[in-house]
PDB file of N, CA and C in Angstrom:
ATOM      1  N   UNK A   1       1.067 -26.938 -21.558  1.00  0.00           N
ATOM      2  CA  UNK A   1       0.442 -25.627 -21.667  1.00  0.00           C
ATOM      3  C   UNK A   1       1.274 -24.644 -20.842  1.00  0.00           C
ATOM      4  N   UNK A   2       1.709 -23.605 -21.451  1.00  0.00           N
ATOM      5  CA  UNK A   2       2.521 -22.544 -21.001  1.00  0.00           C
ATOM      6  C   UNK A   2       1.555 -21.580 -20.000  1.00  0.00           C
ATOM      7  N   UNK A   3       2.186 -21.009 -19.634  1.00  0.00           N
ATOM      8  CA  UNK A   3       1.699 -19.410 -18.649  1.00  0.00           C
ATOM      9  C   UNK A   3       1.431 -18.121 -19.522  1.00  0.00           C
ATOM     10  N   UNK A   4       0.430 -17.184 -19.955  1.00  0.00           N
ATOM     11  CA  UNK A   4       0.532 -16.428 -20.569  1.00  0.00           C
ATOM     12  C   UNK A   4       1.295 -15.331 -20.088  1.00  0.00           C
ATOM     13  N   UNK A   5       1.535 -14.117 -21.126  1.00  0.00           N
ATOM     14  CA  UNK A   5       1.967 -12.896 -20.763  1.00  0.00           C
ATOM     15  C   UNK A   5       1.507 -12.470 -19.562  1.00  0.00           C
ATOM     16  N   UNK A   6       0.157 -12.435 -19.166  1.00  0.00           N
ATOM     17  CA  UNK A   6      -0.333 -11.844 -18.278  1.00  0.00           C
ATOM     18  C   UNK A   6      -0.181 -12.465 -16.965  1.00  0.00           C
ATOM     19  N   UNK A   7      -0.069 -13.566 -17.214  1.00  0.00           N
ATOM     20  CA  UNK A   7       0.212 -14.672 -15.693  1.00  0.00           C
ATOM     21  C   UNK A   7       1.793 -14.272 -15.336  1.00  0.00           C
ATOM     22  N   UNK A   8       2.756 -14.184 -16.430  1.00  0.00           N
ATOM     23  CA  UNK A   8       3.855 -13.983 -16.184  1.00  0.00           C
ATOM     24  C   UNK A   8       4.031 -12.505 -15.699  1.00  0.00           C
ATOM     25  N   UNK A   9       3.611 -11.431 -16.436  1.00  0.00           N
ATOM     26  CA  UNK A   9       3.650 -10.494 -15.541  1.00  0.00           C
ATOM     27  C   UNK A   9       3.308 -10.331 -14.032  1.00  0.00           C
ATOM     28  N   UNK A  10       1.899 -10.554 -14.071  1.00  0.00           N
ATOM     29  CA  UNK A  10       1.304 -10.464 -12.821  1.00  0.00           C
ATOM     30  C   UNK A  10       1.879 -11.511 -11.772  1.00  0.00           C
ATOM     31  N   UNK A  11       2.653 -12.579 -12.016  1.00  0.00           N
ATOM     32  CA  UNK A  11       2.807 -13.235 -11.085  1.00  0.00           C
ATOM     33  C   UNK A  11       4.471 -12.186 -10.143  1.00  0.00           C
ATOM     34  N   UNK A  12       5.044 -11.586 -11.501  1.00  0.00           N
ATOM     35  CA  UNK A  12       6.254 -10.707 -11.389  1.00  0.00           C
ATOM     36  C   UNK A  12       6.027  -9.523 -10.398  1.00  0.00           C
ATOM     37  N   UNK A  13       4.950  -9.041 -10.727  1.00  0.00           N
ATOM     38  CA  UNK A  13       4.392  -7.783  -9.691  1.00  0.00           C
ATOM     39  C   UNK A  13       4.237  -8.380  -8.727  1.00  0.00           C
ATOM     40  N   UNK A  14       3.203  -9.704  -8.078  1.00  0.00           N
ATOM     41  CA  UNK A  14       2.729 -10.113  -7.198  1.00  0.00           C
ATOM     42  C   UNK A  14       4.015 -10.308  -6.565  1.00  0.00           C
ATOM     43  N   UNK A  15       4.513 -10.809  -6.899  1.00  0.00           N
ATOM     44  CA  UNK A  15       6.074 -11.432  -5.572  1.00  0.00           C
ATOM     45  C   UNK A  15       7.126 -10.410  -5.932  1.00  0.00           C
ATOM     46  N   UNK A  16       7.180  -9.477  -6.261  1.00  0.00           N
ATOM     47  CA  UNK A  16       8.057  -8.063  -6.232  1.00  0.00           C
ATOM     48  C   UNK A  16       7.150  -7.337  -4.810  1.00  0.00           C
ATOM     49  N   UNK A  17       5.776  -7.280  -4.732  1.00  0.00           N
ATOM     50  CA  UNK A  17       5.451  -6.844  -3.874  1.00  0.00           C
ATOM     51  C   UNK A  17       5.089  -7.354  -2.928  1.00  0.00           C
ATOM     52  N   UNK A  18       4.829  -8.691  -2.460  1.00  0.00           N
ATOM     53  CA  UNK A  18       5.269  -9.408  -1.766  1.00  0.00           C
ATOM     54  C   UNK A  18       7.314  -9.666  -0.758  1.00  0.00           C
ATOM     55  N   UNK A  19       7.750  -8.714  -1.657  1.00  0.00           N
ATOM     56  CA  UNK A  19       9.215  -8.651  -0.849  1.00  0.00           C
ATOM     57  C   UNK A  19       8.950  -7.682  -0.067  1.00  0.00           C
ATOM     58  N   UNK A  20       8.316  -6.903  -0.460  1.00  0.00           N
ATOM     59  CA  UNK A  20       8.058  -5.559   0.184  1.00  0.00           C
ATOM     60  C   UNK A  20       7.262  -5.637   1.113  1.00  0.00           C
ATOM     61  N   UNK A  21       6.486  -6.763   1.382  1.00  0.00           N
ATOM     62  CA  UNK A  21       5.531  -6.647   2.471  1.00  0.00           C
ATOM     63  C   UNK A  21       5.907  -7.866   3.655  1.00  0.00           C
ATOM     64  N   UNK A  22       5.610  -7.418   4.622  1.00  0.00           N
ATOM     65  CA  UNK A  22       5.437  -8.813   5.568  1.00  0.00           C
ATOM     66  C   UNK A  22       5.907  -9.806   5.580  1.00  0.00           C
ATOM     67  N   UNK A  23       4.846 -10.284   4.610  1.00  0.00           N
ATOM     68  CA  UNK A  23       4.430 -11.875   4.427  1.00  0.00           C
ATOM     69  C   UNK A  23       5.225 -12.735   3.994  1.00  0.00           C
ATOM     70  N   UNK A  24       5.138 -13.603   4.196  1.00  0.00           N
ATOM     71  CA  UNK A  24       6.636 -14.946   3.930  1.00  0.00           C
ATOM     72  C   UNK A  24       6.183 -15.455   2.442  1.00  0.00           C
ATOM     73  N   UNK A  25       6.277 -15.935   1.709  1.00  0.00           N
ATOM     74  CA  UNK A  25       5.749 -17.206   0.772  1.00  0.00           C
ATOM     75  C   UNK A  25       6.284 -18.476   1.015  1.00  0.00           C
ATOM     76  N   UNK A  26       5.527 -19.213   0.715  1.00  0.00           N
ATOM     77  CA  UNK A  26       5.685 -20.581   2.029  1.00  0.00           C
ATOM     78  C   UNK A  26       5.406 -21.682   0.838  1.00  0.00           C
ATOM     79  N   UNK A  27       4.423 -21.464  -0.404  1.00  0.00           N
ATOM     80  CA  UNK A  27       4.324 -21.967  -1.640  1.00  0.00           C
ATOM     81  C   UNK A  27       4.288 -21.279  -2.539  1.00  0.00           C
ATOM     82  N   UNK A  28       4.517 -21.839  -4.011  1.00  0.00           N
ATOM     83  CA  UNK A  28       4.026 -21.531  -5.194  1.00  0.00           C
ATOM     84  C   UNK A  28       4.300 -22.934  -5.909  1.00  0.00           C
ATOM     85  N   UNK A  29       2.808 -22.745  -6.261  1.00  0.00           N
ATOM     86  CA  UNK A  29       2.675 -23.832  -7.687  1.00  0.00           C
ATOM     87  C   UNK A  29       1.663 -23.872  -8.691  1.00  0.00           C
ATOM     88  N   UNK A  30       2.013 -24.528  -9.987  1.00  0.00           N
ATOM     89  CA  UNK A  30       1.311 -23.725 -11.037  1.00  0.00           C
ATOM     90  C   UNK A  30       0.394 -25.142 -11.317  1.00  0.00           C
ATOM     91  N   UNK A  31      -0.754 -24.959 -11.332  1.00  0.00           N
ATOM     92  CA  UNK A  31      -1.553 -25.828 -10.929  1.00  0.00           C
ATOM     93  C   UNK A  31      -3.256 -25.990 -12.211  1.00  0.00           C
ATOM     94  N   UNK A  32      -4.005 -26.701 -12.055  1.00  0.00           N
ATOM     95  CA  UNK A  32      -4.990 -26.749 -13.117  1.00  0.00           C
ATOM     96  C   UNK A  32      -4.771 -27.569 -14.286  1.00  0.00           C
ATOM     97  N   UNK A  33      -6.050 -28.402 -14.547  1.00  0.00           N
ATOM     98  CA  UNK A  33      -6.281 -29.360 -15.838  1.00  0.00           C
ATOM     99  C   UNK A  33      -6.427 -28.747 -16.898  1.00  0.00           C
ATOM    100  N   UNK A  34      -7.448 -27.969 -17.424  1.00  0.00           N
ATOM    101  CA  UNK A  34      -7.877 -27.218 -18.535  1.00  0.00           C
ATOM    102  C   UNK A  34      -7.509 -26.144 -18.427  1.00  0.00           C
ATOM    103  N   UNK A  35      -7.448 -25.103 -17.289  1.00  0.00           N
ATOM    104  CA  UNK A  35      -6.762 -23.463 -17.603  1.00  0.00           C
ATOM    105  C   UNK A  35      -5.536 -24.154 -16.647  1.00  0.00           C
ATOM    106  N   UNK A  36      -4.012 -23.725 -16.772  1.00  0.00           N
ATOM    107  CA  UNK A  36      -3.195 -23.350 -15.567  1.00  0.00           C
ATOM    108  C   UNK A  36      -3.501 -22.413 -14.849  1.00  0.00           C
ATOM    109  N   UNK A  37      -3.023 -21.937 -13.886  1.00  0.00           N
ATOM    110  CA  UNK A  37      -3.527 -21.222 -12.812  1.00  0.00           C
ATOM    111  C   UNK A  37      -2.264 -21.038 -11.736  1.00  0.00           C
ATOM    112  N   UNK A  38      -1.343 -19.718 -11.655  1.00  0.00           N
ATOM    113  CA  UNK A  38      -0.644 -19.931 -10.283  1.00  0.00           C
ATOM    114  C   UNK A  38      -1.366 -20.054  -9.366  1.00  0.00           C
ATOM    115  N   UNK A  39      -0.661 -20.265  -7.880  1.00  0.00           N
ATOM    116  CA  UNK A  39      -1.126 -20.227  -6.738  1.00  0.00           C
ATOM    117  C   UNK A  39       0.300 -19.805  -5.475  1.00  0.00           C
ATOM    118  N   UNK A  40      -0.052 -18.789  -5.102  1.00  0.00           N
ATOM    119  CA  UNK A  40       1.069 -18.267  -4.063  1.00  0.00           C
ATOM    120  C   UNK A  40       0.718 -18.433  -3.108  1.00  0.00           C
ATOM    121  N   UNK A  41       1.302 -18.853  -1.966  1.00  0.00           N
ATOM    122  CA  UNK A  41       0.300 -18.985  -0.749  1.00  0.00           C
ATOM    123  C   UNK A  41       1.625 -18.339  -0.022  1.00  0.00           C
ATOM    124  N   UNK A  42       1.153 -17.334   1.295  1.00  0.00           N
ATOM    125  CA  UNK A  42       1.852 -16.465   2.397  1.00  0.00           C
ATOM    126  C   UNK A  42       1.123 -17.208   3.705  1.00  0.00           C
ATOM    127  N   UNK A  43       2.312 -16.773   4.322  1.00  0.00           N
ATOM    128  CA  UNK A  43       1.674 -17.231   5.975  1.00  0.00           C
ATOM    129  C   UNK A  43       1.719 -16.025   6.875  1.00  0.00           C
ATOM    130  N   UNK A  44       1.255 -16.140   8.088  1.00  0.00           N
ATOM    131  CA  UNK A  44       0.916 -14.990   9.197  1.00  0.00           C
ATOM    132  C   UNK A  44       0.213 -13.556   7.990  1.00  0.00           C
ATOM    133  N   UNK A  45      -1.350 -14.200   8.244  1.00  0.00           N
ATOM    134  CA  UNK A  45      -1.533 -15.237   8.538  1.00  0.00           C
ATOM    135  C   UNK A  45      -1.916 -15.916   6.751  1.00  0.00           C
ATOM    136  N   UNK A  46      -2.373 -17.105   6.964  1.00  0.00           N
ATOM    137  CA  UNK A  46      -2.006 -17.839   5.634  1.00  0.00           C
ATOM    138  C   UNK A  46      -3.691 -16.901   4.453  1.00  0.00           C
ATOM    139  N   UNK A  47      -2.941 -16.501   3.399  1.00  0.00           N
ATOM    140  CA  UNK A  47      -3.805 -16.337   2.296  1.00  0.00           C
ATOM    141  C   UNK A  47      -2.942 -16.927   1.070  1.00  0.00           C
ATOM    142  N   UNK A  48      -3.786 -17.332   0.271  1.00  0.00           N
ATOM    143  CA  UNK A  48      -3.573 -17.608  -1.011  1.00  0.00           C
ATOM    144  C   UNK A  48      -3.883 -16.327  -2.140  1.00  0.00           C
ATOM    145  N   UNK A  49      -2.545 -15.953  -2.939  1.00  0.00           N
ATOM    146  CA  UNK A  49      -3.050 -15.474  -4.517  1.00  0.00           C
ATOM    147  C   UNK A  49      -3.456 -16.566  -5.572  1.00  0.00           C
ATOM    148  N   UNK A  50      -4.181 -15.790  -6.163  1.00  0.00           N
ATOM    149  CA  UNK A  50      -4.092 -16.618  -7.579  1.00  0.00           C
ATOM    150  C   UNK A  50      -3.931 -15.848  -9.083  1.00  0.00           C
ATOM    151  N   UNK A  51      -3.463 -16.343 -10.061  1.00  0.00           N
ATOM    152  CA  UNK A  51      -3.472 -15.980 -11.101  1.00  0.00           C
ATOM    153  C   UNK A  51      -3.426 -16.741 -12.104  1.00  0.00           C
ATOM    154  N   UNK A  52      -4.991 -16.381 -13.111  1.00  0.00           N
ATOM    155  CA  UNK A  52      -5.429 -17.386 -14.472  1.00  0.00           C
ATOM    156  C   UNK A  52      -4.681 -16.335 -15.254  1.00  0.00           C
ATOM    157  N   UNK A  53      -5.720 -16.819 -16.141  1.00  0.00           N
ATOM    158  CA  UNK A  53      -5.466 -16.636 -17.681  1.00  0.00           C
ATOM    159  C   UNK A  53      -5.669 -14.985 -18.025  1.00  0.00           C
ATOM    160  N   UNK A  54      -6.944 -14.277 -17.469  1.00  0.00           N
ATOM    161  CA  UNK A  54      -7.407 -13.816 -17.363  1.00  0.00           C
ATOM    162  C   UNK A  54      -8.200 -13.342 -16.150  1.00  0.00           C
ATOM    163  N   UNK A  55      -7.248 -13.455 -14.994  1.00  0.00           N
ATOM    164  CA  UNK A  55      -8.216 -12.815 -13.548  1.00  0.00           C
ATOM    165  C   UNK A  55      -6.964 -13.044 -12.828  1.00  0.00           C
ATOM    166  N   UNK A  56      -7.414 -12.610 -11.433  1.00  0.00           N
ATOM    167  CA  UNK A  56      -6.677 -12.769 -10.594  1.00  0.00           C
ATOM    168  C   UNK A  56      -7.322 -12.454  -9.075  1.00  0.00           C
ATOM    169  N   UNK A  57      -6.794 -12.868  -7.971  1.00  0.00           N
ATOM    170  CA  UNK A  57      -7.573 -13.182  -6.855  1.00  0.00           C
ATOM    171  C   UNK A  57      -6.730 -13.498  -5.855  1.00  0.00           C
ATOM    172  N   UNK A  58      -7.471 -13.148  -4.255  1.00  0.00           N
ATOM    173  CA  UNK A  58      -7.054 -13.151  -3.212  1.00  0.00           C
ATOM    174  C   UNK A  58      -7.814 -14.041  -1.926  1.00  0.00           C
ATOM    175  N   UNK A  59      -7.887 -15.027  -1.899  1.00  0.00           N
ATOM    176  CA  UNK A  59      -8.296 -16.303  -0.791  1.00  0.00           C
ATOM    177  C   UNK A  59      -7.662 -16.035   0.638  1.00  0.00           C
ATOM    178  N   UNK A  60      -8.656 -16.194   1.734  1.00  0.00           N
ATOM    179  CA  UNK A  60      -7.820 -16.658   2.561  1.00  0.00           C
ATOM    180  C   UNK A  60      -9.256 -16.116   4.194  1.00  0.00           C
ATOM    181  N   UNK A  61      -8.543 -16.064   5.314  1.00  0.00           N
ATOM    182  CA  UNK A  61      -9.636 -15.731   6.389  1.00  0.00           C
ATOM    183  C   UNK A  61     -10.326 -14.771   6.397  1.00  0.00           C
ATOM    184  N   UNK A  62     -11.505 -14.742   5.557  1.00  0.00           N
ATOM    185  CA  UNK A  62     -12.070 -13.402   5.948  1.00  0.00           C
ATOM    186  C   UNK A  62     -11.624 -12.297   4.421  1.00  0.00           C
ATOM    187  N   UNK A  63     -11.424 -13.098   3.719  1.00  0.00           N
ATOM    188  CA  UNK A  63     -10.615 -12.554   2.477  1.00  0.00           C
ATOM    189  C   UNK A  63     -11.059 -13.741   1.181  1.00  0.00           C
ATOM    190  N   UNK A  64     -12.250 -12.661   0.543  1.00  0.00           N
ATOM    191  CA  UNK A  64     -12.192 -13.293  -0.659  1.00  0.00           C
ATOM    192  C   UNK A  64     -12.566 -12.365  -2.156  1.00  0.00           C
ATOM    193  N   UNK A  65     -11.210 -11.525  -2.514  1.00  0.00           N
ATOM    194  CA  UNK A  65     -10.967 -11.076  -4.058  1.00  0.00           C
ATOM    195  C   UNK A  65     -10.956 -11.267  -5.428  1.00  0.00           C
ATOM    196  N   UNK A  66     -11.407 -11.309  -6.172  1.00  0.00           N
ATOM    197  CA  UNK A  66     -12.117 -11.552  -7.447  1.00  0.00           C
ATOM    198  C   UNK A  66     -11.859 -10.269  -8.160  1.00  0.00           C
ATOM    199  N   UNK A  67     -10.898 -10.700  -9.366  1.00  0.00           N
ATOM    200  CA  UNK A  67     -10.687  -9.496 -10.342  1.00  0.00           C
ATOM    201  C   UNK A  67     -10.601  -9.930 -11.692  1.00  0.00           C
ATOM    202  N   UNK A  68     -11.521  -9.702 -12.705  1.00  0.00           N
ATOM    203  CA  UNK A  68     -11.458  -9.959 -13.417  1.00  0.00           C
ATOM    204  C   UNK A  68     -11.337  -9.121 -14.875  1.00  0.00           C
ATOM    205  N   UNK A  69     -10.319  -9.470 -16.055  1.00  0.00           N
ATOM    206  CA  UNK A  69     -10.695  -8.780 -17.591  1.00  0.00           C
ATOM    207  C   UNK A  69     -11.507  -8.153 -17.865  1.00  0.00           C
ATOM    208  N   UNK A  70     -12.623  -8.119 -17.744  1.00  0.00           N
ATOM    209  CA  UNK A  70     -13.454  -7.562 -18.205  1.00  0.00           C
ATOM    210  C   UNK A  70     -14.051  -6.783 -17.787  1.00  0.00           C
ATOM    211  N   UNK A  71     -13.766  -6.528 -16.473  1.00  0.00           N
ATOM    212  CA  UNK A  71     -13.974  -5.056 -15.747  1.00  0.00           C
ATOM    213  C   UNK A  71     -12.921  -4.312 -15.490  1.00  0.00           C
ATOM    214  N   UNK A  72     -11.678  -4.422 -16.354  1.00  0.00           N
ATOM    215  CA  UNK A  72     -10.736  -3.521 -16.639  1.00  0.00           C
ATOM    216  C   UNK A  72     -10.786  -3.058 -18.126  1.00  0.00           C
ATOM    217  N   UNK A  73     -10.038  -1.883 -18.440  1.00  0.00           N
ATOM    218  CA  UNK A  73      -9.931  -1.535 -19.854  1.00  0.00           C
ATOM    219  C   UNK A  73      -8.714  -2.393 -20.352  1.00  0.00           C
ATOM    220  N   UNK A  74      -7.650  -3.029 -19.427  1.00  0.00           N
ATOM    221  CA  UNK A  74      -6.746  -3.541 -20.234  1.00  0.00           C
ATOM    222  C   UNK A  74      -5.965  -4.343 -19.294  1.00  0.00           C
ATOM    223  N   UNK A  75      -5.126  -5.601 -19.388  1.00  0.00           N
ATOM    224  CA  UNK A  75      -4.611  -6.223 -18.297  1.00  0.00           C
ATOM    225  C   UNK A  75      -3.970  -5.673 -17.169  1.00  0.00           C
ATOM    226  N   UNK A  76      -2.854  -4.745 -17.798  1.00  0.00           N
ATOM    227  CA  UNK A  76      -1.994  -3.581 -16.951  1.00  0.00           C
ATOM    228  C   UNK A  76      -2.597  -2.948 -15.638  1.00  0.00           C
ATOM    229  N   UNK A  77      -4.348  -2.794 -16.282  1.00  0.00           N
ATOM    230  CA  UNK A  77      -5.149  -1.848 -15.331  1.00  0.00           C
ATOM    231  C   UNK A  77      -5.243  -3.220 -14.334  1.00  0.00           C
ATOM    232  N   UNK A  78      -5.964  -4.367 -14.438  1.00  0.00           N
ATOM    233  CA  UNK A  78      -6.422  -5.007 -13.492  1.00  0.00           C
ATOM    234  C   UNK A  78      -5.145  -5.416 -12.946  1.00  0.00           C
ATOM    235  N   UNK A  79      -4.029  -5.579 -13.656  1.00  0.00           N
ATOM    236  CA  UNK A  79      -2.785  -6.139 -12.508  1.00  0.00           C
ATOM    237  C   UNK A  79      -2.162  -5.214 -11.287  1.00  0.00           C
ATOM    238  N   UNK A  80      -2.488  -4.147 -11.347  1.00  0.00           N
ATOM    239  CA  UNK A  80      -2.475  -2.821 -10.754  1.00  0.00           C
ATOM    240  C   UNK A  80      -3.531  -2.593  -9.960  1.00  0.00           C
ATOM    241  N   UNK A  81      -4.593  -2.794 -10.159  1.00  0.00           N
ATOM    242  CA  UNK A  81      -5.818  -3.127  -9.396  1.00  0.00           C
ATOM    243  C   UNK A  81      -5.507  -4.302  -8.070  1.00  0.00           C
ATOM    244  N   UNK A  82      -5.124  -5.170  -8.585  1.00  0.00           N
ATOM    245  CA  UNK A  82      -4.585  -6.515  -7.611  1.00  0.00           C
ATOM    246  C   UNK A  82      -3.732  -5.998  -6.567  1.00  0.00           C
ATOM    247  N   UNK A  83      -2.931  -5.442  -7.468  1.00  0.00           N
ATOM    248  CA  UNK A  83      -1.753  -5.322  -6.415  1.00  0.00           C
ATOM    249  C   UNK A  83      -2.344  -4.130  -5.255  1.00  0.00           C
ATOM    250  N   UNK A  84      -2.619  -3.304  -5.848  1.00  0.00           N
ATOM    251  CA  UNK A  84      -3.481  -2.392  -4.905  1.00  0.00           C
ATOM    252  C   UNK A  84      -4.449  -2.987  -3.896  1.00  0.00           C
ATOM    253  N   UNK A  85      -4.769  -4.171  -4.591  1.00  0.00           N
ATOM    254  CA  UNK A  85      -5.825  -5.113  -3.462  1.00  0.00           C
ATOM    255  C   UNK A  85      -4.495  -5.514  -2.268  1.00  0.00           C
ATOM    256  N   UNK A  86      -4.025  -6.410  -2.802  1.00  0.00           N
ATOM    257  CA  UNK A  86      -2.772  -6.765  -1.604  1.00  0.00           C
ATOM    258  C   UNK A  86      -2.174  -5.899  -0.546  1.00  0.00           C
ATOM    259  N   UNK A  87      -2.265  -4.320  -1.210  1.00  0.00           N
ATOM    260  CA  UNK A  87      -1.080  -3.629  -0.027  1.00  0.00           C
ATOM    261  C   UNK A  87      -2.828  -2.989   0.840  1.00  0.00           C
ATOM    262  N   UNK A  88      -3.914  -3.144   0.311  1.00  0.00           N
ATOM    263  CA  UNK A  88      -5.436  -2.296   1.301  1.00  0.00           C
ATOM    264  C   UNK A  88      -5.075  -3.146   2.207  1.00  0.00           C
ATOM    265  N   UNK A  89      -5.154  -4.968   1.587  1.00  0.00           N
ATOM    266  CA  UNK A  89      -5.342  -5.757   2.817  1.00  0.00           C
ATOM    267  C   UNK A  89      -4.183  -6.156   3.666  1.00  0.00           C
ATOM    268  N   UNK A  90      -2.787  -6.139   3.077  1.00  0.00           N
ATOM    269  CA  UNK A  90      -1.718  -5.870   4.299  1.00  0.00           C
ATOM    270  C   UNK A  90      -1.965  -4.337   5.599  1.00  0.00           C
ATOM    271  N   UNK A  91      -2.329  -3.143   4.415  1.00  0.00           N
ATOM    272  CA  UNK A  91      -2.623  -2.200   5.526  1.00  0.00           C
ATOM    273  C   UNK A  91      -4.030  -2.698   6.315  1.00  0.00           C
ATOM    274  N   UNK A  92      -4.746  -3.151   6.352  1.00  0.00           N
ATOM    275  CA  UNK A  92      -6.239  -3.556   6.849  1.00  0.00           C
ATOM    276  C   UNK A  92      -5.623  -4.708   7.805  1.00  0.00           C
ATOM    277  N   UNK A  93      -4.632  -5.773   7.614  1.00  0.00           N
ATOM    278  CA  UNK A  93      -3.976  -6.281   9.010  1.00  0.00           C
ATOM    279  C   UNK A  93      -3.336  -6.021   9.997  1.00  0.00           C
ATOM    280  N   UNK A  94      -3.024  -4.786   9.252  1.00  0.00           N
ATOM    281  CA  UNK A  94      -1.454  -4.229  10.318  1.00  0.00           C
ATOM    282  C   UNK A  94      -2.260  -2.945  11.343  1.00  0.00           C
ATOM    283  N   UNK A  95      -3.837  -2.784  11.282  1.00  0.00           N
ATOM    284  CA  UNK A  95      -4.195  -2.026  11.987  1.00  0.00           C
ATOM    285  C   UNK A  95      -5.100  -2.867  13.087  1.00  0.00           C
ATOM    286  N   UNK A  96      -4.741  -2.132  14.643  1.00  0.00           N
ATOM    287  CA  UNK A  96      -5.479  -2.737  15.590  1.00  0.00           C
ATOM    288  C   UNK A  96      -6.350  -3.211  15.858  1.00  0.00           C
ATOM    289  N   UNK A  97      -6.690  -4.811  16.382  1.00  0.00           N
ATOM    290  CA  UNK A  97      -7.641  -5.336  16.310  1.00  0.00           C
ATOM    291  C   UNK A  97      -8.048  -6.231  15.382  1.00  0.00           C
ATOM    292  N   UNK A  98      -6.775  -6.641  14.395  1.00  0.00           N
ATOM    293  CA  UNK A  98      -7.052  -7.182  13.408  1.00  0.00           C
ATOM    294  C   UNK A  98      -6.611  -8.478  13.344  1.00  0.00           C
TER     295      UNK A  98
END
C-alpha cells in the first residue's frame, strides 16, 4: 500500500518546515496495518507528527493536535492549517517559562 497525494505532500511541507525550525528529526517511519500512516518524531523536546490518509496531527508533552478532512474545504486548506499548528507551537516553546 502506497502513500497518497496528500501524505506525500504534507509530509513535504512538514519537513520543509521543520528545516526551518529548531527541531532536529531524530525519526521517520511509515507505519500501520490497514491505513499507512507517517510518523516524524523531533527532539528538544520530543513530539511526534503524524500523517494519514486523510488527517494529520501533533503528539507529544502537553501537545495533542487533531486535524482532520472534513473540517477543511479541501486538503491544501488543512495542510496549511497543520503547518500553522507547528510554527504556534514552536513559537509557544520558544517563549518564557516554557
Amino acid at each position: 500500500m502506497s502513500l497518497t497525494a496528500f501524505q506525500t505532500e504534507c509530509e513535504q511541507q512538514l519537513l520543509d518546515t521543520l528545516k526551518q525550525s529548531r527541531w532536529e528529526v531524530v525519526d521517520r517511519r511509515v507505519e500501520g496495518i490497514n491505513e499507512k500512516f507517517i510518523r516524524i518524531r523531533v527532539q528538544s523536546p520530543v513530539v511526534d507528527f503524524y500523517v494519514y490518509n486523510d488527517e494529520a496531527g501533533i503528539q507529544g508533552e502537553g501537545v495533542d493536535i487533531r486535524l482532520e478532512q472534513p473540517d477543511y474545504s479541501d486538503s491544501k486548506d488543512l495542510i496549511a492549517a497543520f503547518i500553522g499548528s507547528i510554527r504556534e507551537l514552536e513559537n509557544r516553546q520558544d517563549e518564557p517559562g516554557s
